[in-house]
PDB file of N, CA and C in Angstrom:
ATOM      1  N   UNK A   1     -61.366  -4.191  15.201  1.00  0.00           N
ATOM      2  CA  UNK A   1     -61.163  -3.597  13.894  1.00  0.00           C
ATOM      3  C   UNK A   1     -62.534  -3.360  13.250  1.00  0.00           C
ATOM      4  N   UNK A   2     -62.864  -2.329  12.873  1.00  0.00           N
ATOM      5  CA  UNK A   2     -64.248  -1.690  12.045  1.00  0.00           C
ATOM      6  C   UNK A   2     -64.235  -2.715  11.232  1.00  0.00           C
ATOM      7  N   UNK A   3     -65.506  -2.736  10.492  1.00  0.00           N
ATOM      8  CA  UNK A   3     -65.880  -3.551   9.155  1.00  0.00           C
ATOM      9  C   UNK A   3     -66.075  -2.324   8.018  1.00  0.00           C
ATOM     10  N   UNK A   4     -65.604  -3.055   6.798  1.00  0.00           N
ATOM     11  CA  UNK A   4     -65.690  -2.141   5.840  1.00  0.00           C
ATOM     12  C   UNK A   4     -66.648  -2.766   4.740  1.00  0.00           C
ATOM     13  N   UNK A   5     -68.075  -2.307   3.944  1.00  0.00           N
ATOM     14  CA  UNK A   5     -68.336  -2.728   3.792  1.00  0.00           C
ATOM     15  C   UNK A   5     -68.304  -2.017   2.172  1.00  0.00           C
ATOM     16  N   UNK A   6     -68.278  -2.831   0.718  1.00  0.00           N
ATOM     17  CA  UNK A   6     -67.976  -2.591  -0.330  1.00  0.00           C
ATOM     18  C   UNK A   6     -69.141  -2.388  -0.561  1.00  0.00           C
ATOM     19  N   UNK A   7     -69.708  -1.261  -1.874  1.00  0.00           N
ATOM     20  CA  UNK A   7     -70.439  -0.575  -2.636  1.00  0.00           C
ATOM     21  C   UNK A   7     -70.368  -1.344  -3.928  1.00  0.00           C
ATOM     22  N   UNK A   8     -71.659  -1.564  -4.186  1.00  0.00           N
ATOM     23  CA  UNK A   8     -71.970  -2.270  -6.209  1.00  0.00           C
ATOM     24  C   UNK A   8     -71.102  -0.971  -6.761  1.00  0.00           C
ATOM     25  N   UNK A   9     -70.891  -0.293  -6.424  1.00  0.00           N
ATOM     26  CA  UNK A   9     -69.931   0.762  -7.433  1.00  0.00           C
ATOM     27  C   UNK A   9     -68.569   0.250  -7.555  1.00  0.00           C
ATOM     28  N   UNK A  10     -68.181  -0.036  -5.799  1.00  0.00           N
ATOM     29  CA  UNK A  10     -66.751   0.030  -5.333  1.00  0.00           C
ATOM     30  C   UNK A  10     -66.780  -1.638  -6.021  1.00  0.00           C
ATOM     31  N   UNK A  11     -67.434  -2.431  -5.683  1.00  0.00           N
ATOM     32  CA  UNK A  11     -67.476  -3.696  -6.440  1.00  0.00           C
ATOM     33  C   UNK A  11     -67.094  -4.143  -8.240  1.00  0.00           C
ATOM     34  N   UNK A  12     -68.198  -2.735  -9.025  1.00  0.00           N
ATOM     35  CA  UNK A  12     -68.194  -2.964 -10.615  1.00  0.00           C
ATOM     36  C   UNK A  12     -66.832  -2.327 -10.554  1.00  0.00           C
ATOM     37  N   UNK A  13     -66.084  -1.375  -9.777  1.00  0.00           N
ATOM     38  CA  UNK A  13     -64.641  -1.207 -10.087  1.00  0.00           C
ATOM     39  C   UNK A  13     -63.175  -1.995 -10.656  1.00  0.00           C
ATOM     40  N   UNK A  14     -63.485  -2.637  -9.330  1.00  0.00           N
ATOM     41  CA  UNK A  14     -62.570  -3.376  -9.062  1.00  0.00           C
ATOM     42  C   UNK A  14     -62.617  -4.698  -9.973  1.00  0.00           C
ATOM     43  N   UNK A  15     -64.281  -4.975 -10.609  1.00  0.00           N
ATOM     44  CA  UNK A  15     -64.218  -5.730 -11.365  1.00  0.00           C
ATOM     45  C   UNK A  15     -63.371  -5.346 -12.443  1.00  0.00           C
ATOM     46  N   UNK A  16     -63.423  -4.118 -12.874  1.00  0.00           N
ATOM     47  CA  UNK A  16     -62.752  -3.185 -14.353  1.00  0.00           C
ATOM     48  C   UNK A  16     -61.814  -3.544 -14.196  1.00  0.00           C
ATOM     49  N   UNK A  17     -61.319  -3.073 -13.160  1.00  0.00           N
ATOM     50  CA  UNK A  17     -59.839  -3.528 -13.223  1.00  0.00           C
ATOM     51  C   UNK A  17     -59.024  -4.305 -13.335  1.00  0.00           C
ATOM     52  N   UNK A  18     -59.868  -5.444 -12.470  1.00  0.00           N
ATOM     53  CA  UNK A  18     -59.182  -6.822 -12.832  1.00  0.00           C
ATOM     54  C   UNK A  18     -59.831  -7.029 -14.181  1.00  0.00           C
ATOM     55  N   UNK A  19     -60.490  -6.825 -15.109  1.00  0.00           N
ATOM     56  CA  UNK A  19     -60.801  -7.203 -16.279  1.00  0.00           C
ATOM     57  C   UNK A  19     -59.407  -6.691 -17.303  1.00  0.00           C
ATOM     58  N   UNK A  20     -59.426  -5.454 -17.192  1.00  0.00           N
ATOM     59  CA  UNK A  20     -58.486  -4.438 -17.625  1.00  0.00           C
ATOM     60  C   UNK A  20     -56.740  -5.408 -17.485  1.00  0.00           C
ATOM     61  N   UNK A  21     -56.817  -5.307 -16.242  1.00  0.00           N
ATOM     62  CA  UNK A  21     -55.196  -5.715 -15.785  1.00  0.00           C
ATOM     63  C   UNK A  21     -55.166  -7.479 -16.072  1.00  0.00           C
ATOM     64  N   UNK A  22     -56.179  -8.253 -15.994  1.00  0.00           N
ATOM     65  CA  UNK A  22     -55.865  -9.785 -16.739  1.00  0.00           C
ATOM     66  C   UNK A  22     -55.930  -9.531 -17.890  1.00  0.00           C
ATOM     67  N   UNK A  23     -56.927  -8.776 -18.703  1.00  0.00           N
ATOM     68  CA  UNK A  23     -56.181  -8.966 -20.374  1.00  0.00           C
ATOM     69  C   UNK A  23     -55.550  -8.470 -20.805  1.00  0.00           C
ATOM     70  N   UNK A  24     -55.065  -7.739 -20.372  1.00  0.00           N
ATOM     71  CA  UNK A  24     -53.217  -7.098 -20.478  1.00  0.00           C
ATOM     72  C   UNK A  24     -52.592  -8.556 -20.274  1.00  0.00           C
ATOM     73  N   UNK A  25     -52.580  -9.149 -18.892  1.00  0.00           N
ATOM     74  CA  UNK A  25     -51.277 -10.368 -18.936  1.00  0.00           C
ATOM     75  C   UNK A  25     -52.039 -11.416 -19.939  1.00  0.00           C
ATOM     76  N   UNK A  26     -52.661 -11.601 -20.099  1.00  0.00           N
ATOM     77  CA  UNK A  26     -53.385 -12.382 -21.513  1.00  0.00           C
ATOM     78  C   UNK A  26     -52.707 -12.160 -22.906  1.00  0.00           C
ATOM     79  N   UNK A  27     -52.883 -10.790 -23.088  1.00  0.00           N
ATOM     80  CA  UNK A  27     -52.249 -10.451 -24.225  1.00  0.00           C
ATOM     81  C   UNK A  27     -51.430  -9.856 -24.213  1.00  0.00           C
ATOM     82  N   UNK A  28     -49.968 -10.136 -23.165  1.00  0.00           N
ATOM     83  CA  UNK A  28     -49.030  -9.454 -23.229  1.00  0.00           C
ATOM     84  C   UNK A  28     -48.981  -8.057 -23.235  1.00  0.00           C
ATOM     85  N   UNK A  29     -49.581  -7.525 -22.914  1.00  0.00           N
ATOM     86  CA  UNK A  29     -49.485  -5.756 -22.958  1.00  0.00           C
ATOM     87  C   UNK A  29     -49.217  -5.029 -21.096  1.00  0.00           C
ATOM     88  N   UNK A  30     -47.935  -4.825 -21.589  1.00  0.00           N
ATOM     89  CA  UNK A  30     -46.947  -3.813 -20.436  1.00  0.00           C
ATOM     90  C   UNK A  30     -48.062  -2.441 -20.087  1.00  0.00           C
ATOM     91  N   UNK A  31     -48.196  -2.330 -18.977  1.00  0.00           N
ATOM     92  CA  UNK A  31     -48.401  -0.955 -18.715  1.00  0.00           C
ATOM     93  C   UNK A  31     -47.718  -0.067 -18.696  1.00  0.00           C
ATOM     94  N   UNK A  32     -46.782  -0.030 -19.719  1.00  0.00           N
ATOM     95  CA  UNK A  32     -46.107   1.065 -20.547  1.00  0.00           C
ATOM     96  C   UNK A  32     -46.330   1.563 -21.567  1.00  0.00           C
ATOM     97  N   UNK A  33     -46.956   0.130 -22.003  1.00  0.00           N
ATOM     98  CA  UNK A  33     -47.678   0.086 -23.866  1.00  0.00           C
ATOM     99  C   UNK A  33     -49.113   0.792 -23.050  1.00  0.00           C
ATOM    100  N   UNK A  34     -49.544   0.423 -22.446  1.00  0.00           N
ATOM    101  CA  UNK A  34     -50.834   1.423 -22.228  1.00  0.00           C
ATOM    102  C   UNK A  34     -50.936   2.714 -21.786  1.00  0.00           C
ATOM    103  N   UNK A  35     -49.976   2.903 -20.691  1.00  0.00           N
ATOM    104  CA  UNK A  35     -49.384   4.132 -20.847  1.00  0.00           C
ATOM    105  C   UNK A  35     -49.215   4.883 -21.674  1.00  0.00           C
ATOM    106  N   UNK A  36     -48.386   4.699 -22.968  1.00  0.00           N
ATOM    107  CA  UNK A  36     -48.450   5.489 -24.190  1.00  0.00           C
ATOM    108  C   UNK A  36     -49.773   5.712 -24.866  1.00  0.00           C
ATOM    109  N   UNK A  37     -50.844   4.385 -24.627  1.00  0.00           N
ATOM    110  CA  UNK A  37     -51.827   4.935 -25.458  1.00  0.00           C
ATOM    111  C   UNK A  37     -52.817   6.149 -24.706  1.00  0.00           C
ATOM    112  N   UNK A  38     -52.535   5.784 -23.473  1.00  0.00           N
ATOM    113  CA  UNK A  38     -53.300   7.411 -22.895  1.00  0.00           C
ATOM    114  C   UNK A  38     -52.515   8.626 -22.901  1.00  0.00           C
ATOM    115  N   UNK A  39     -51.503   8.696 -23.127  1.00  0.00           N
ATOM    116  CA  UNK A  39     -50.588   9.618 -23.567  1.00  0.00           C
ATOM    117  C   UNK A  39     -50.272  10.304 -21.690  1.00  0.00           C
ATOM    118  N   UNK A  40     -50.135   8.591 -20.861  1.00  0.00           N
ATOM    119  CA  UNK A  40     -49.451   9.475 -19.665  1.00  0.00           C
ATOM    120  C   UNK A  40     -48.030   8.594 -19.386  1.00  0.00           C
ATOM    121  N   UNK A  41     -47.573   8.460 -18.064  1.00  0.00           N
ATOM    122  CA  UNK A  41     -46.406   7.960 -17.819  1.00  0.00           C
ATOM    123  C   UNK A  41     -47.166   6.861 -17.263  1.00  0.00           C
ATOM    124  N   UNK A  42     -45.957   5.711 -17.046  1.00  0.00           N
ATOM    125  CA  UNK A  42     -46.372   4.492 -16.609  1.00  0.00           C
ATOM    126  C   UNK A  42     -46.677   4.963 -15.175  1.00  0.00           C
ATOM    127  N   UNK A  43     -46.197   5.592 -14.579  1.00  0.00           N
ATOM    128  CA  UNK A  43     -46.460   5.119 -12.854  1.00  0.00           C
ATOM    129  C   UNK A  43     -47.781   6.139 -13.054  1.00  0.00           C
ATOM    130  N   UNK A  44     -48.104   6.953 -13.962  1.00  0.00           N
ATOM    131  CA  UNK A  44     -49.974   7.427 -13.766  1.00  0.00           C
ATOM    132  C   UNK A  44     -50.549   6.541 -14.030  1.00  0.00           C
ATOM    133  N   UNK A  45     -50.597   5.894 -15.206  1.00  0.00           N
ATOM    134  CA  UNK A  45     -51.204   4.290 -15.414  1.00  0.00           C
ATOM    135  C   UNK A  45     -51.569   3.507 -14.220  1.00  0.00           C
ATOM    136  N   UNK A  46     -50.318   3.029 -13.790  1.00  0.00           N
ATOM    137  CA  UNK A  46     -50.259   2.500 -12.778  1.00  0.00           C
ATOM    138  C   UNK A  46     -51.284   2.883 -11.264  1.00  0.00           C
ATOM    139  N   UNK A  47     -51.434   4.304 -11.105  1.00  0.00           N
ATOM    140  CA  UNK A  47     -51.942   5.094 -10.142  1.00  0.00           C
ATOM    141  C   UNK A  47     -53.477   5.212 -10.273  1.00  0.00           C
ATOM    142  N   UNK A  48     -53.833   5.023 -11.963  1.00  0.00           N
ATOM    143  CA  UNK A  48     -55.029   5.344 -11.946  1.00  0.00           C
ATOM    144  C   UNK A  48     -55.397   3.778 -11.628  1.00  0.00           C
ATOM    145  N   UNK A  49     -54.817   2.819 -12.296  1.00  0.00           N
ATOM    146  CA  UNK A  49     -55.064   1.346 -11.854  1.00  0.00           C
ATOM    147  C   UNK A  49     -55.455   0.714 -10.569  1.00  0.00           C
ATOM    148  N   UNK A  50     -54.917   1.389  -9.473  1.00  0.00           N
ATOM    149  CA  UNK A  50     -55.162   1.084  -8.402  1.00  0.00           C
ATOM    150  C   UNK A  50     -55.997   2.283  -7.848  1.00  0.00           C
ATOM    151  N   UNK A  51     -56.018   3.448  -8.363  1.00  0.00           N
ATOM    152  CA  UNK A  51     -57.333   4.108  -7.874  1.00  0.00           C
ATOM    153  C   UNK A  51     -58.733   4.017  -8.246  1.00  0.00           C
ATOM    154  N   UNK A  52     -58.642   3.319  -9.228  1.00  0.00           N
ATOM    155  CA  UNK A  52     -59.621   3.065  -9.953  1.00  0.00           C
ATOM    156  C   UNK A  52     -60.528   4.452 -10.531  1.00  0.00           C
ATOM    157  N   UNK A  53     -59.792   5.042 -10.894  1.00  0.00           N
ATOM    158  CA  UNK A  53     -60.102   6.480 -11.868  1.00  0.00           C
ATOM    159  C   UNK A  53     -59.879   6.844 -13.306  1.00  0.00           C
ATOM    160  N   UNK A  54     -60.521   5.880 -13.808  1.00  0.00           N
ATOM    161  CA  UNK A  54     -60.534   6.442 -15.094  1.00  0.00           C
ATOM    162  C   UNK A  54     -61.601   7.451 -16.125  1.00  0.00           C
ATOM    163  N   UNK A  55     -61.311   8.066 -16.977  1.00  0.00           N
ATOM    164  CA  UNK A  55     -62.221   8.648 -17.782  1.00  0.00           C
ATOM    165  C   UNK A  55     -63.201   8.221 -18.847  1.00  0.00           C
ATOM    166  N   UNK A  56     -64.130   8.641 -19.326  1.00  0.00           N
ATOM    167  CA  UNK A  56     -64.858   7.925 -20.302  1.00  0.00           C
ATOM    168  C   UNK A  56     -64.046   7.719 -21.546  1.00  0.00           C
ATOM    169  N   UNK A  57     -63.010   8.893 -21.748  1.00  0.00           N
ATOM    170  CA  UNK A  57     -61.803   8.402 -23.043  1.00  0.00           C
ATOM    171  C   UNK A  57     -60.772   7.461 -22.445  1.00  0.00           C
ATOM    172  N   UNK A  58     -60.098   7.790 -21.361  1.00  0.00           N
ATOM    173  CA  UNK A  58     -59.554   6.798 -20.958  1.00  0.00           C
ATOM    174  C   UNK A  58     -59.869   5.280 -21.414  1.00  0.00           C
ATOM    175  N   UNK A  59     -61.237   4.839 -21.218  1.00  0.00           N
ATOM    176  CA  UNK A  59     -61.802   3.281 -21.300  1.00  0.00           C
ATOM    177  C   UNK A  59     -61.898   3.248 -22.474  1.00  0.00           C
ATOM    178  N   UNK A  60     -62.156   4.368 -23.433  1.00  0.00           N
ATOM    179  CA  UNK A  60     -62.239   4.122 -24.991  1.00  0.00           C
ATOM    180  C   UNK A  60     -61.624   3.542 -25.552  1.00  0.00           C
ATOM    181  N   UNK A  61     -60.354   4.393 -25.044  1.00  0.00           N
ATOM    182  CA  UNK A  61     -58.552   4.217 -25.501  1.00  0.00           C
ATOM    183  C   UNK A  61     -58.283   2.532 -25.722  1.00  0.00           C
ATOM    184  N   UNK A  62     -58.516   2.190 -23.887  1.00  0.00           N
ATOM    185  CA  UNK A  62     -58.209   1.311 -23.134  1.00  0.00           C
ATOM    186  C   UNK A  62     -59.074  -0.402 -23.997  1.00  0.00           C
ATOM    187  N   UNK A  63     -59.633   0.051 -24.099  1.00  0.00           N
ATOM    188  CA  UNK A  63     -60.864  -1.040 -24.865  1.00  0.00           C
ATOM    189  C   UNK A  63     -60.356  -1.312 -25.863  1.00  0.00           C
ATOM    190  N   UNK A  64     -60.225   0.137 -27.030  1.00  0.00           N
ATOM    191  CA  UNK A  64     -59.658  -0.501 -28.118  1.00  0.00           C
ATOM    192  C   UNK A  64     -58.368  -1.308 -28.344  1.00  0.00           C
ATOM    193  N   UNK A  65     -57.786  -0.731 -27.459  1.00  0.00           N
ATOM    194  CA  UNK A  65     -55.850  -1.155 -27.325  1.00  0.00           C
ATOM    195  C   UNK A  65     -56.069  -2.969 -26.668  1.00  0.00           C
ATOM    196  N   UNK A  66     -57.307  -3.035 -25.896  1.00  0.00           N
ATOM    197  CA  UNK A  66     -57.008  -4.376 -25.557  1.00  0.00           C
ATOM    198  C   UNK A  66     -58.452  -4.891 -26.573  1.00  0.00           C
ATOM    199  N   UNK A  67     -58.890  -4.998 -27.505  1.00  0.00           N
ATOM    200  CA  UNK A  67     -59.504  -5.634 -28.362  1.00  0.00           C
ATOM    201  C   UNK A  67     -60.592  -6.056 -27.772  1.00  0.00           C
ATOM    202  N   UNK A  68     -61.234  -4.658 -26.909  1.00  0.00           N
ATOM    203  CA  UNK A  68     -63.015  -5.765 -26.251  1.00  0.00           C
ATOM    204  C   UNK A  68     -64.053  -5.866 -27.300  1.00  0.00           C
ATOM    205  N   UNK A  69     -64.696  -6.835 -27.535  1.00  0.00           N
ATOM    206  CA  UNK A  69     -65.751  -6.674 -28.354  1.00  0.00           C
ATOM    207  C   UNK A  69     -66.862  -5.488 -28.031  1.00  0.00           C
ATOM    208  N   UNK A  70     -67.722  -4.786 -28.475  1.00  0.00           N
ATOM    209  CA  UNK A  70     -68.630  -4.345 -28.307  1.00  0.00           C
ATOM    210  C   UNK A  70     -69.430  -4.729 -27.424  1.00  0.00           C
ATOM    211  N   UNK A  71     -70.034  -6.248 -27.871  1.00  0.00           N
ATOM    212  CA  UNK A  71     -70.802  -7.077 -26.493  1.00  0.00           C
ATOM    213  C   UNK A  71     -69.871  -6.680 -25.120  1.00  0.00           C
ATOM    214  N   UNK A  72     -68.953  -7.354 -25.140  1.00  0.00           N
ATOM    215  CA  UNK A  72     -68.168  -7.106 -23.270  1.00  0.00           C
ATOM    216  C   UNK A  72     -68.246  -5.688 -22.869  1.00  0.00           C
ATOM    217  N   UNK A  73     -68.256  -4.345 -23.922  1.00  0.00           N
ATOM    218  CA  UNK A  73     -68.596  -3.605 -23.294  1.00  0.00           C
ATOM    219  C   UNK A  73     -69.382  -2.919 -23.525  1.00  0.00           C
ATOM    220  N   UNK A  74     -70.617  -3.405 -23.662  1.00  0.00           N
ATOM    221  CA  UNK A  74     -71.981  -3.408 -23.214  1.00  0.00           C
ATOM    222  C   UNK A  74     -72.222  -4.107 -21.602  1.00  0.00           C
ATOM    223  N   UNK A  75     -72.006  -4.869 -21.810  1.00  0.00           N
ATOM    224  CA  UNK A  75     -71.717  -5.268 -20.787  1.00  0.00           C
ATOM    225  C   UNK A  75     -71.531  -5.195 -19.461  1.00  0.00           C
ATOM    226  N   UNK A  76     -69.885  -4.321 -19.875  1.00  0.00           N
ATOM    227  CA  UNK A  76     -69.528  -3.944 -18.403  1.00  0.00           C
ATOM    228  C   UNK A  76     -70.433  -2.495 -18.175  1.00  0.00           C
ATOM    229  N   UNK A  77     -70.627  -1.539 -18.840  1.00  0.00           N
ATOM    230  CA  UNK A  77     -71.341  -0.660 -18.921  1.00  0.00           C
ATOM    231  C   UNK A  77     -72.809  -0.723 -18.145  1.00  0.00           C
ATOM    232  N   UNK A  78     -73.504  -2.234 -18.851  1.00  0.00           N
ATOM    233  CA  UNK A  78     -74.755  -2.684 -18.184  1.00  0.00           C
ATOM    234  C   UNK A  78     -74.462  -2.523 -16.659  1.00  0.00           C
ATOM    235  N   UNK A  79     -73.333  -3.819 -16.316  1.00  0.00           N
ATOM    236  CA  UNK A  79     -73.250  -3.870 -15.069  1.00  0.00           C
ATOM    237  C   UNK A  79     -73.067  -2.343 -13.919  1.00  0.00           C
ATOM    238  N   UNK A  80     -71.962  -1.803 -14.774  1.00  0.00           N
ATOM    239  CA  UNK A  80     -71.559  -0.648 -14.148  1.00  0.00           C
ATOM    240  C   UNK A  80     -73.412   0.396 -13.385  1.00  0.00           C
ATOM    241  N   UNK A  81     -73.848   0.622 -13.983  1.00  0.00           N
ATOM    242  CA  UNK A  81     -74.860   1.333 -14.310  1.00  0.00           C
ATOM    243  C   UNK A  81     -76.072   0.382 -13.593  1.00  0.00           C
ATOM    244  N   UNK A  82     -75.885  -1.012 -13.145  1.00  0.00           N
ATOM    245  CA  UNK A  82     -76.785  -1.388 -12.105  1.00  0.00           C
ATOM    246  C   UNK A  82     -78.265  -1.688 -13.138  1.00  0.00           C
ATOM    247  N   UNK A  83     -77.991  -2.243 -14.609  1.00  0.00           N
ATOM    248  CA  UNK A  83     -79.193  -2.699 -15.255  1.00  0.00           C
ATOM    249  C   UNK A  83     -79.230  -4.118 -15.177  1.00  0.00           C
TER     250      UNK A  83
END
């Protein structure tokens, strides 16, 4: 079986996501309720979640609806961006 080897990109992703998708079950928020705030259907939610494709409004949305401070996303931004 090949080896697959992960990218600091493919890495800061997947971090998002799991950041994204634990403080949702933290603070109770359905990816339905987030769904509505991007104004798509749950199973796109869902799709972009595991593709890890989101937009720069997308995360706006997404940030505010789950209450990140400014610092955390600075943060993830820092990381993202390899500073």
């Amino acid at each position: 079986m090949p080896k697959v080897y992960l990218t600091k990109q493919d890495e800061m992703s997947n971090r998002l996501v799991l950041l994204i998708y634990g403080t949702m079950k933290v603070k109770h928020i359905s990816q339905a309720s987030m769904a509505d705030v991007l104004e798509i259907s749950q199973q796109a939610f869902g799709k972009k979640l595991k593709n890890r494709q989101f937009t720069f409004w997308d995360l706006v949305r997404i940030f505010k609806k789950l209450e990140f401070t400014d610092e955390q996303i600075v943060n993830l931004m820092r990381e993202r961006r390899g500073a």
